[in-house]
N, C-alpha and C. Protein backbone atom coordinates (compact mmCIF):
# COMPACT_ATOMS: atom_id res chain seq x y z
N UNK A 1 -56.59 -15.08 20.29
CA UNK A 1 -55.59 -15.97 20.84
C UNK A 1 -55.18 -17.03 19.83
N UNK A 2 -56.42 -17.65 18.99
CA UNK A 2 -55.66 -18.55 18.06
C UNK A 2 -55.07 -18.08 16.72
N UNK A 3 -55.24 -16.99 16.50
CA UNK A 3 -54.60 -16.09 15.56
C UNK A 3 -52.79 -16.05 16.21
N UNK A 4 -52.38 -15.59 16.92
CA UNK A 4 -51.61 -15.46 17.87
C UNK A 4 -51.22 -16.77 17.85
N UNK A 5 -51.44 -17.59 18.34
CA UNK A 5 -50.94 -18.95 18.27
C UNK A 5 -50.70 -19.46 16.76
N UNK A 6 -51.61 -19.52 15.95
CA UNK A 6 -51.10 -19.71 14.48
C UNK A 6 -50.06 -19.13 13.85
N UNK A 7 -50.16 -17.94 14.40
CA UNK A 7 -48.77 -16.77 13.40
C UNK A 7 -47.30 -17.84 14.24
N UNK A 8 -47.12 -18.11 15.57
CA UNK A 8 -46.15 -18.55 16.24
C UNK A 8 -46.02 -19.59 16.15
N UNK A 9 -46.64 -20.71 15.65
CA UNK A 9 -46.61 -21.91 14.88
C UNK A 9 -46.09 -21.68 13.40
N UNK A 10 -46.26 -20.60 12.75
CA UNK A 10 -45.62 -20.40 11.71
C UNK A 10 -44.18 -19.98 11.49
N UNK A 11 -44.23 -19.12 12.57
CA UNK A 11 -43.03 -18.08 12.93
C UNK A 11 -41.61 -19.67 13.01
N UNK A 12 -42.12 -20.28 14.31
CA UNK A 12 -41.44 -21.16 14.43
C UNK A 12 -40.96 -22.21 13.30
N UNK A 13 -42.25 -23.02 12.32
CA UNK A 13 -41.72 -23.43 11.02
C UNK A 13 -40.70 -22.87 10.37
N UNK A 14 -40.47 -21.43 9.86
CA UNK A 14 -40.17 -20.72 9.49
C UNK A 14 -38.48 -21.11 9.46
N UNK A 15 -38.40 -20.39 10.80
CA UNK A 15 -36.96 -20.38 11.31
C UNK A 15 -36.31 -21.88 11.51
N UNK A 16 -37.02 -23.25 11.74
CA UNK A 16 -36.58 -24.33 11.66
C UNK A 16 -36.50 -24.59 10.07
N UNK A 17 -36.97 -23.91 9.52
CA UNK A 17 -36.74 -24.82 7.70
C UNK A 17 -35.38 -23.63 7.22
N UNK A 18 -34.78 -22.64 8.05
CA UNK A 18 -34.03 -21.70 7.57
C UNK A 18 -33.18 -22.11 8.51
N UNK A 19 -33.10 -23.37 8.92
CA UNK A 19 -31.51 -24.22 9.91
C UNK A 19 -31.64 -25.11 9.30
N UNK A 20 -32.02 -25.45 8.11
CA UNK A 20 -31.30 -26.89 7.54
C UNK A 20 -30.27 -26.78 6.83
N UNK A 21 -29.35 -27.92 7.03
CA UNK A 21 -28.42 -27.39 6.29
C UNK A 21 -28.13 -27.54 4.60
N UNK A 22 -27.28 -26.99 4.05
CA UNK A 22 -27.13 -26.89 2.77
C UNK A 22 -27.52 -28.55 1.84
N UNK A 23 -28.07 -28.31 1.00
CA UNK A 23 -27.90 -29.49 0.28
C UNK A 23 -26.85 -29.83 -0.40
N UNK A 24 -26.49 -31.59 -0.64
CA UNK A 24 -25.46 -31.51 -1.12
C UNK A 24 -24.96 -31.16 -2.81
N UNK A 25 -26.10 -30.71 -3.17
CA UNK A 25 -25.67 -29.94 -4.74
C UNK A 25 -25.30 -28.77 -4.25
N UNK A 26 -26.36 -27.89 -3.36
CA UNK A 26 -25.67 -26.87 -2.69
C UNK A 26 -23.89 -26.48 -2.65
N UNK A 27 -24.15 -27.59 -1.37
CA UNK A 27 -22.59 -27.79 -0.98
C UNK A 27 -21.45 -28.11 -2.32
N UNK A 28 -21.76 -28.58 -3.01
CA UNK A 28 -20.92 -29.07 -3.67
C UNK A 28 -20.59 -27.57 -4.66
N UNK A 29 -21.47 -26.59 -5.12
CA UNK A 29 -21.68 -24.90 -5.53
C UNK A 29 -20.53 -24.49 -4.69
N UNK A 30 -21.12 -24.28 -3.68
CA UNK A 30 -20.16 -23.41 -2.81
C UNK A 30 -18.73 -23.78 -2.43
N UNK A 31 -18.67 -25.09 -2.70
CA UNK A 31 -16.93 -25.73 -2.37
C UNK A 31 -16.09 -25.19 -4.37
N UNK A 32 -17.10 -25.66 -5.14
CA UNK A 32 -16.92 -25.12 -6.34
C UNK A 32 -16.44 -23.61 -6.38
N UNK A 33 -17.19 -23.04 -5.99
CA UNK A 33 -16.93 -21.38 -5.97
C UNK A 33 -15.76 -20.70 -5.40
N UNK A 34 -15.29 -21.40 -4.20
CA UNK A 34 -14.32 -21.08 -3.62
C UNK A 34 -12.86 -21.77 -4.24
N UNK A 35 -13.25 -22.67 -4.84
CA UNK A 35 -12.39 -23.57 -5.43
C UNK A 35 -11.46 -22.65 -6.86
N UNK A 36 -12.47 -22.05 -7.65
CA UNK A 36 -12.33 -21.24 -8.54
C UNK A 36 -11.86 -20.04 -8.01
N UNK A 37 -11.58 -19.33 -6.84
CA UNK A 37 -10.78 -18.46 -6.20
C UNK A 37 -9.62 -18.39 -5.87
N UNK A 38 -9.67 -19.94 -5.46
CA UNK A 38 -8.28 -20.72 -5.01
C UNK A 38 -6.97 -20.24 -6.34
N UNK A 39 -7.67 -20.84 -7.24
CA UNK A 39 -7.17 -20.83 -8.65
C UNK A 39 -6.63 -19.55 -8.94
N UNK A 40 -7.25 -18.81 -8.88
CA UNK A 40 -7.33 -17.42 -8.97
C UNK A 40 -6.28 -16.65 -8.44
N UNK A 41 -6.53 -16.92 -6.93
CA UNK A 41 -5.36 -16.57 -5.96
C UNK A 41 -3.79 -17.77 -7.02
N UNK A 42 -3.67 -18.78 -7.33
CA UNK A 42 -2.43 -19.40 -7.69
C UNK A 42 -2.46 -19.35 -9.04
N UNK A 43 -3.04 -18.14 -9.72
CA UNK A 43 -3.08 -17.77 -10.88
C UNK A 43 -3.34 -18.86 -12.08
N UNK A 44 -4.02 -19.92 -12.12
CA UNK A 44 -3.82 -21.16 -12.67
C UNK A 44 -4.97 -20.98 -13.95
N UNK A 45 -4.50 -20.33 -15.13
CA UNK A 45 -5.29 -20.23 -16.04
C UNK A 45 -5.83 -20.94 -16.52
N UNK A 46 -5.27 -22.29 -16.75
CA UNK A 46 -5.19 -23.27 -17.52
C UNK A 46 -6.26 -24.24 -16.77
N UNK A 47 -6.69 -24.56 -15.89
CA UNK A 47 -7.58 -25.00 -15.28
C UNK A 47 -8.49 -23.67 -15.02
N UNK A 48 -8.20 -22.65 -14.80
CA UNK A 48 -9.70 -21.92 -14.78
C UNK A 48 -10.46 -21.84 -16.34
N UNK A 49 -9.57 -21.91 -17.41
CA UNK A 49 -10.55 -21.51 -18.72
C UNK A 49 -11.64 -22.58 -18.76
N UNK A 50 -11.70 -23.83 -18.01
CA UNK A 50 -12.73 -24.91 -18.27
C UNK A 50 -13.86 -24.53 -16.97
N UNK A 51 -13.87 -23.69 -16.20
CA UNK A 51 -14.66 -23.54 -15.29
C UNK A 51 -15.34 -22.00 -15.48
N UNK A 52 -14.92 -21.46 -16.17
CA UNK A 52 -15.69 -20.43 -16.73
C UNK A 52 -16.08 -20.19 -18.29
N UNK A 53 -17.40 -20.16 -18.17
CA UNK A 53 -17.93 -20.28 -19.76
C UNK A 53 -17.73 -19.62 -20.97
N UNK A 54 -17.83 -19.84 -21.96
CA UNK A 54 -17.34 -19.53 -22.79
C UNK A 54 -17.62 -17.57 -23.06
N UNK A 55 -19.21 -17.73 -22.49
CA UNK A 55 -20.07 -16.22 -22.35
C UNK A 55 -19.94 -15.45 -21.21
N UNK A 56 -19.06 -15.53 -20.20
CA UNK A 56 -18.80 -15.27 -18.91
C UNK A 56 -18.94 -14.05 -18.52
N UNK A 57 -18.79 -13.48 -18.53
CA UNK A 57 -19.05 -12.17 -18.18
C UNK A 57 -18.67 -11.23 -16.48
N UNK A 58 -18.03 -10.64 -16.46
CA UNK A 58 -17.82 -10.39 -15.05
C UNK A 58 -18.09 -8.54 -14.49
N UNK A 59 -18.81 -8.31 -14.01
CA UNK A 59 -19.13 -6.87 -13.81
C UNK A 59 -18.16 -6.49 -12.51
N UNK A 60 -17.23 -5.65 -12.36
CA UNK A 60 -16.92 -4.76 -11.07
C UNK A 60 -17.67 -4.43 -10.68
N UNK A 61 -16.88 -3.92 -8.81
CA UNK A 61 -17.28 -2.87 -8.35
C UNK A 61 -17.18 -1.38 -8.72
N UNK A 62 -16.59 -1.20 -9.57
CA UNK A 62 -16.27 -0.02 -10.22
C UNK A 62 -16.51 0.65 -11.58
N UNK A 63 -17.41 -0.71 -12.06
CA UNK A 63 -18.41 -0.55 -13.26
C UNK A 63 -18.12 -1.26 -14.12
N UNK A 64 -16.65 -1.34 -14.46
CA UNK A 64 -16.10 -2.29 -15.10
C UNK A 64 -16.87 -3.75 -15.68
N UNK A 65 -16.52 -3.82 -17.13
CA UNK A 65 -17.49 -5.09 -17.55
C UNK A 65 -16.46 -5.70 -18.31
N UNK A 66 -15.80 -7.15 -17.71
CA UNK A 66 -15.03 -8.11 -18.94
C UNK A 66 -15.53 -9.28 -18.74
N UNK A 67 -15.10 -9.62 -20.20
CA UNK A 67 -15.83 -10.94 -20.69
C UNK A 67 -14.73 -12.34 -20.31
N UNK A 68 -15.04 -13.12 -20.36
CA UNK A 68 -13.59 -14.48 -20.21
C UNK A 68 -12.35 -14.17 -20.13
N UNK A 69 -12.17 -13.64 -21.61
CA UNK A 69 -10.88 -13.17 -21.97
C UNK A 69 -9.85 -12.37 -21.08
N UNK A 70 -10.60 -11.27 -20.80
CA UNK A 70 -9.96 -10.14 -20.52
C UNK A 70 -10.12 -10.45 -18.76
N UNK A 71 -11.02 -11.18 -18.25
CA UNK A 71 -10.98 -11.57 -16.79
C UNK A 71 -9.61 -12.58 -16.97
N UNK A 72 -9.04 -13.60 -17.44
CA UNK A 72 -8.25 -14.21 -17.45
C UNK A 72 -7.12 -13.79 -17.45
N UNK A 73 -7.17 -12.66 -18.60
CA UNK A 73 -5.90 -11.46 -18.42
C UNK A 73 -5.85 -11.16 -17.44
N UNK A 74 -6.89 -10.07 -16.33
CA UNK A 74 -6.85 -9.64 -15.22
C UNK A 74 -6.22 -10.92 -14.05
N UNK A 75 -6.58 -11.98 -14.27
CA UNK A 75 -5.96 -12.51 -13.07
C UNK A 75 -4.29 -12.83 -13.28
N UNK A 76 -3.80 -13.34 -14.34
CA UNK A 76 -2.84 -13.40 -14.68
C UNK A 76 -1.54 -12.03 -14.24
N UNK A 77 -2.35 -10.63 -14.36
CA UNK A 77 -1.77 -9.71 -13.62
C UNK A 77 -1.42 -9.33 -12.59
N UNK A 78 -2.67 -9.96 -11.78
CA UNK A 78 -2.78 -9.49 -10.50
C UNK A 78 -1.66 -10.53 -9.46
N UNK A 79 -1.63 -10.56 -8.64
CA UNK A 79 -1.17 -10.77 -7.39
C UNK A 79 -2.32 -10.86 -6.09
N UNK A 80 -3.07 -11.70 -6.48
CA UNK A 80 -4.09 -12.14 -5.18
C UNK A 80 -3.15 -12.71 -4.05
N UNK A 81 -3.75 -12.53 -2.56
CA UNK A 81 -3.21 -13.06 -1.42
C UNK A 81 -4.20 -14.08 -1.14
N UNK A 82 -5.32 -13.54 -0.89
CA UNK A 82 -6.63 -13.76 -0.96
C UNK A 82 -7.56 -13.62 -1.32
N UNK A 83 -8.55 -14.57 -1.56
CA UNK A 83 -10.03 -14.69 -2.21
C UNK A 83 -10.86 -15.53 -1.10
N UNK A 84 -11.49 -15.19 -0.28
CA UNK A 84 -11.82 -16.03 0.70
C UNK A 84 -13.50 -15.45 0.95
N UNK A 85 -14.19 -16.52 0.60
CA UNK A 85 -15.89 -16.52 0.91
C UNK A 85 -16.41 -16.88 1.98
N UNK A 86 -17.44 -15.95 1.50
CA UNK A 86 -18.26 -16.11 3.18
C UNK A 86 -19.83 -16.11 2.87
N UNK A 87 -20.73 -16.83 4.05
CA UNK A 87 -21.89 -16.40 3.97
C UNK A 87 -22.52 -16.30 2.85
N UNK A 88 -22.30 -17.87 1.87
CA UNK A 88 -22.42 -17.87 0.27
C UNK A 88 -24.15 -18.62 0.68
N UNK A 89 -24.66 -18.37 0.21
CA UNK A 89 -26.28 -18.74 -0.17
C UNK A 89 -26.87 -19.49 -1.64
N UNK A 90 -27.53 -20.31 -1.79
CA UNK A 90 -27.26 -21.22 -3.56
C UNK A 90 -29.15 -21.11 -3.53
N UNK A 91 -29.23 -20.66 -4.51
CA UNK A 91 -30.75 -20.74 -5.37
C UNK A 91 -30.64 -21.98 -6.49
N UNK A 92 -31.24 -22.95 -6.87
CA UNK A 92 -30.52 -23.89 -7.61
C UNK A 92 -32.03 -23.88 -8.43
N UNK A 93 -32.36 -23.71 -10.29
CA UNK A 93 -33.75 -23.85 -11.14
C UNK A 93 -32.75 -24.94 -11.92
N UNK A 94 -33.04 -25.63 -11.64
CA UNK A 94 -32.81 -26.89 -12.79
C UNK A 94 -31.11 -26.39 -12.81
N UNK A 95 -30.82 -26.47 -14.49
CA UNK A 95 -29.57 -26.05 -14.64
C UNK A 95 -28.36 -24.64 -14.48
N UNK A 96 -29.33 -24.12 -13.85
CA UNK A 96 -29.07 -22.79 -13.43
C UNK A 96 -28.79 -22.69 -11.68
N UNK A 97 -28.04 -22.19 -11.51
CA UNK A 97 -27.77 -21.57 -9.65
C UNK A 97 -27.10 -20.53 -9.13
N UNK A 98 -27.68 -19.78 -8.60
CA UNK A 98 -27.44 -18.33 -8.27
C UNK A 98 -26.95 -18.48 -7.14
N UNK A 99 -25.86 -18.15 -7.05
CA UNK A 99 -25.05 -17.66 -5.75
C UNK A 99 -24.96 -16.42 -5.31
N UNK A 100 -25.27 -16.24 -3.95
CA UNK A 100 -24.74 -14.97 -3.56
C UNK A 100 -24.14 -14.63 -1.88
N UNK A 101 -23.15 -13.89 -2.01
CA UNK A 101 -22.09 -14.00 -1.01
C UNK A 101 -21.34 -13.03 -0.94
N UNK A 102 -20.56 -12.94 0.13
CA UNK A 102 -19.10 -12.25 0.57
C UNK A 102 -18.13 -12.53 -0.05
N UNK A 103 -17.03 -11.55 -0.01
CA UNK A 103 -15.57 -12.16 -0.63
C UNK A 103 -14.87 -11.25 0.30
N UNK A 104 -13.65 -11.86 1.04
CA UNK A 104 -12.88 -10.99 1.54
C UNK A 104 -11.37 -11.03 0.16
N UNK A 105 -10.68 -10.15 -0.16
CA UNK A 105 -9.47 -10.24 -0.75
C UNK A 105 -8.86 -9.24 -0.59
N UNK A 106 -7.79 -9.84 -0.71
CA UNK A 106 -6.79 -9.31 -0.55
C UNK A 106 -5.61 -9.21 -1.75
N UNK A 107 -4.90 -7.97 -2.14
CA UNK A 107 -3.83 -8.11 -3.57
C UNK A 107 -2.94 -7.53 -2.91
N UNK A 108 -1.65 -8.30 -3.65
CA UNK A 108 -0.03 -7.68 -3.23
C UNK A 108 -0.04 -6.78 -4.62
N UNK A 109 0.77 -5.78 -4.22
CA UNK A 109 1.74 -4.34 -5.26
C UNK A 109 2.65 -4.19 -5.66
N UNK A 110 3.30 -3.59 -6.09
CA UNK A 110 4.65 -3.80 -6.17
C UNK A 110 5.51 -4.32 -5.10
N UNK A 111 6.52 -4.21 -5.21
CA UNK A 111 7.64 -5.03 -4.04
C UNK A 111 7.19 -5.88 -2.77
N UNK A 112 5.97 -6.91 -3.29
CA UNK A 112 5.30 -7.69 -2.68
C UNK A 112 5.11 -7.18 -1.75
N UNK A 113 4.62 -6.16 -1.19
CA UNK A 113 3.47 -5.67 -0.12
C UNK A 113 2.01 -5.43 -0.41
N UNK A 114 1.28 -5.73 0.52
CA UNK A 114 -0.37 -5.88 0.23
C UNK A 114 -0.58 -4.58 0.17
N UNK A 115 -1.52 -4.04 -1.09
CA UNK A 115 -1.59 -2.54 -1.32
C UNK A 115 -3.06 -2.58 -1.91
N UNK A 116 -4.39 -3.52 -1.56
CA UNK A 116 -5.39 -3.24 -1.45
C UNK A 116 -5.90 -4.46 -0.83
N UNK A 117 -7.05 -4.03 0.47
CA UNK A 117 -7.50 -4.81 1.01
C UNK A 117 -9.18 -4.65 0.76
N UNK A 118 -10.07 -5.21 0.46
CA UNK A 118 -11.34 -4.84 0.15
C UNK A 118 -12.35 -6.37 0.56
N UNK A 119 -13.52 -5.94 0.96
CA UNK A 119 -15.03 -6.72 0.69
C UNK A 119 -15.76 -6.31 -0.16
N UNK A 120 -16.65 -7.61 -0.45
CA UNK A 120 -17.84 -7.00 -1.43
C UNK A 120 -18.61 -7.97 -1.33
N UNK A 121 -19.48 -7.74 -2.09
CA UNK A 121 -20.86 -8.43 -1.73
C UNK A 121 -21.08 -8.86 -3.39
N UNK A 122 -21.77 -10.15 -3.22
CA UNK A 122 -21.97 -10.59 -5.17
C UNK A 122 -23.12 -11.70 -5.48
N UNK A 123 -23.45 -11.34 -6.89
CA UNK A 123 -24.23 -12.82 -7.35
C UNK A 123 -23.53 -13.33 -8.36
N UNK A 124 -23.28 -14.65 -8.00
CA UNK A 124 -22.35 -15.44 -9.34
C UNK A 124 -23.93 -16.12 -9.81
N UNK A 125 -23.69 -16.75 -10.92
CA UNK A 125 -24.70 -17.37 -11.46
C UNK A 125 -23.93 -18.81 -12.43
N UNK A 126 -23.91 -19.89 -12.07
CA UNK A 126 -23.82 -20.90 -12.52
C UNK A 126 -24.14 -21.73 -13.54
N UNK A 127 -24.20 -22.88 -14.59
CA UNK A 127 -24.97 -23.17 -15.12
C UNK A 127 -24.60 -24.57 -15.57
N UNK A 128 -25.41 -25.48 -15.48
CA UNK A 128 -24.83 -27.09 -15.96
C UNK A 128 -24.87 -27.33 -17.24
N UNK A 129 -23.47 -27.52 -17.87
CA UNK A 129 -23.58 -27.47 -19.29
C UNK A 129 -22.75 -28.98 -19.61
N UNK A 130 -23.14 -29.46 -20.41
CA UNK A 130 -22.37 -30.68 -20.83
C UNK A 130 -22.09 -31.33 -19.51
N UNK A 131 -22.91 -31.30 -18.39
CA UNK A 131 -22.60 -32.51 -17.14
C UNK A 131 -21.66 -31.70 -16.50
N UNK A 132 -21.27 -30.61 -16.37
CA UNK A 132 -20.56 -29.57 -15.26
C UNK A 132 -20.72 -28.20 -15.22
N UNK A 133 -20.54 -27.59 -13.93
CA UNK A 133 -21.23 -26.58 -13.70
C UNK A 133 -19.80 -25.68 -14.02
N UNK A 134 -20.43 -24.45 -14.40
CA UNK A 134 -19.76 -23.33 -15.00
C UNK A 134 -20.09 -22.43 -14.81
N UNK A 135 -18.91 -20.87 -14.68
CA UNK A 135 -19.36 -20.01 -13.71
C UNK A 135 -19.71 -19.13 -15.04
N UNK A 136 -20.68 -18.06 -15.49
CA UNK A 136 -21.55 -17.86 -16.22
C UNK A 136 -21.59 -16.13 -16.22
N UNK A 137 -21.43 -16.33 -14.92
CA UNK A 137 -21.74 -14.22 -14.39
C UNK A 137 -21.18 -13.76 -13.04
N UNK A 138 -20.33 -12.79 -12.66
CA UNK A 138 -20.33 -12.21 -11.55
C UNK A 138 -20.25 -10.81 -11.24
N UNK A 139 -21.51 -10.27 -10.62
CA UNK A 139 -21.53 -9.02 -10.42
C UNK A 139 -21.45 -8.76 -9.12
N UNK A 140 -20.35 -7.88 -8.66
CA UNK A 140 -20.67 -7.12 -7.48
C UNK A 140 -21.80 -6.23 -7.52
N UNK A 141 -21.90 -6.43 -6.39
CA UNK A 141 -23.18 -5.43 -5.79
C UNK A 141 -23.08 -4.09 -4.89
N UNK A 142 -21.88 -4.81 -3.94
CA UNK A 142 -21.49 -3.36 -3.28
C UNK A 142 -19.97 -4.25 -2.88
N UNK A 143 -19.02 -2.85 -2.43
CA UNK A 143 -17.51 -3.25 -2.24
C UNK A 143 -17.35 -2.31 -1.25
N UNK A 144 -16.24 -2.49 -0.39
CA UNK A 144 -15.98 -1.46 0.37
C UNK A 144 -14.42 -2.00 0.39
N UNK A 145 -13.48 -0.49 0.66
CA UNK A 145 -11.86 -1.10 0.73
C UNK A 145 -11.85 -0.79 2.37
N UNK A 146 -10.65 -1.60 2.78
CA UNK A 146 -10.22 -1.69 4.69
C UNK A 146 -9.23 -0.98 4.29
């Protein structure tokens, strides 16, 4: 019985320390992250080259591997509708913070109609460099198109 009672004293800790809410470095990651989507979606290069590092690196869902450069190209091409996060989670080691989360997006096609709708699942990885955080890595993990 007190076995039983101990595990449910734990059980309960448990689930109350997994309802607190985000911290505000946390919070401040995840408003960051979405922030850099925003951008993305209004194609704004010129403010994204200072928020992604110099070593950046970005992996697809489709295997695909570009570095700064060629991600900057890619957005510049595209036609985002949406970039919209969800269910983002922050691991924070000192100057380092691992994100991982949802993305719903959405891209327009030719003659401005939406001609891919997709989710995916990801870890960005962060890093505080010179007194601001910078996005460092993003790999999908899994994608699915609607």
């Amino acid at each position: 019985m007190k076995r039983i009672a101990s595990l449910l004293i734990i059980l309960i800790a448990l689930n109350a320390n997994s309802q607190l809410p985000p911290s505000p470095d946390s919070m401040m990651l995840i408003n960051l992250n979405q922030r850099i989507d925003d951008l993305v979606v209004e194609r704004k290069i010129n403010n994204l080259d200072s928020l992604y590092a110099e070593d950046f690196v970005f992996s697809h869902g489709s295997g695909r591997v570009e570095g700064k450069s060629g991600w900057l190209r890619t957005v510049g091409r595209n036609n985002y509708i949406i970039r919209r996060h969800d269910s983002v989670s922050v691991q924070q080691h000192g100057n380092i913070a691992v994100l991982r989360g949802m993305m719903f997006i959405e891209r327009k096609g030719r003659e401005n109609r939406p001609d891919a709708k997709y989710k995916l699942k990801y870890i960005r990885v962060y890093a505080l460099r010179s007194q601001r955080w910078q996005l460092i890595s993003h790999t999908t993990t899994w994608e699915t198109h609607l």
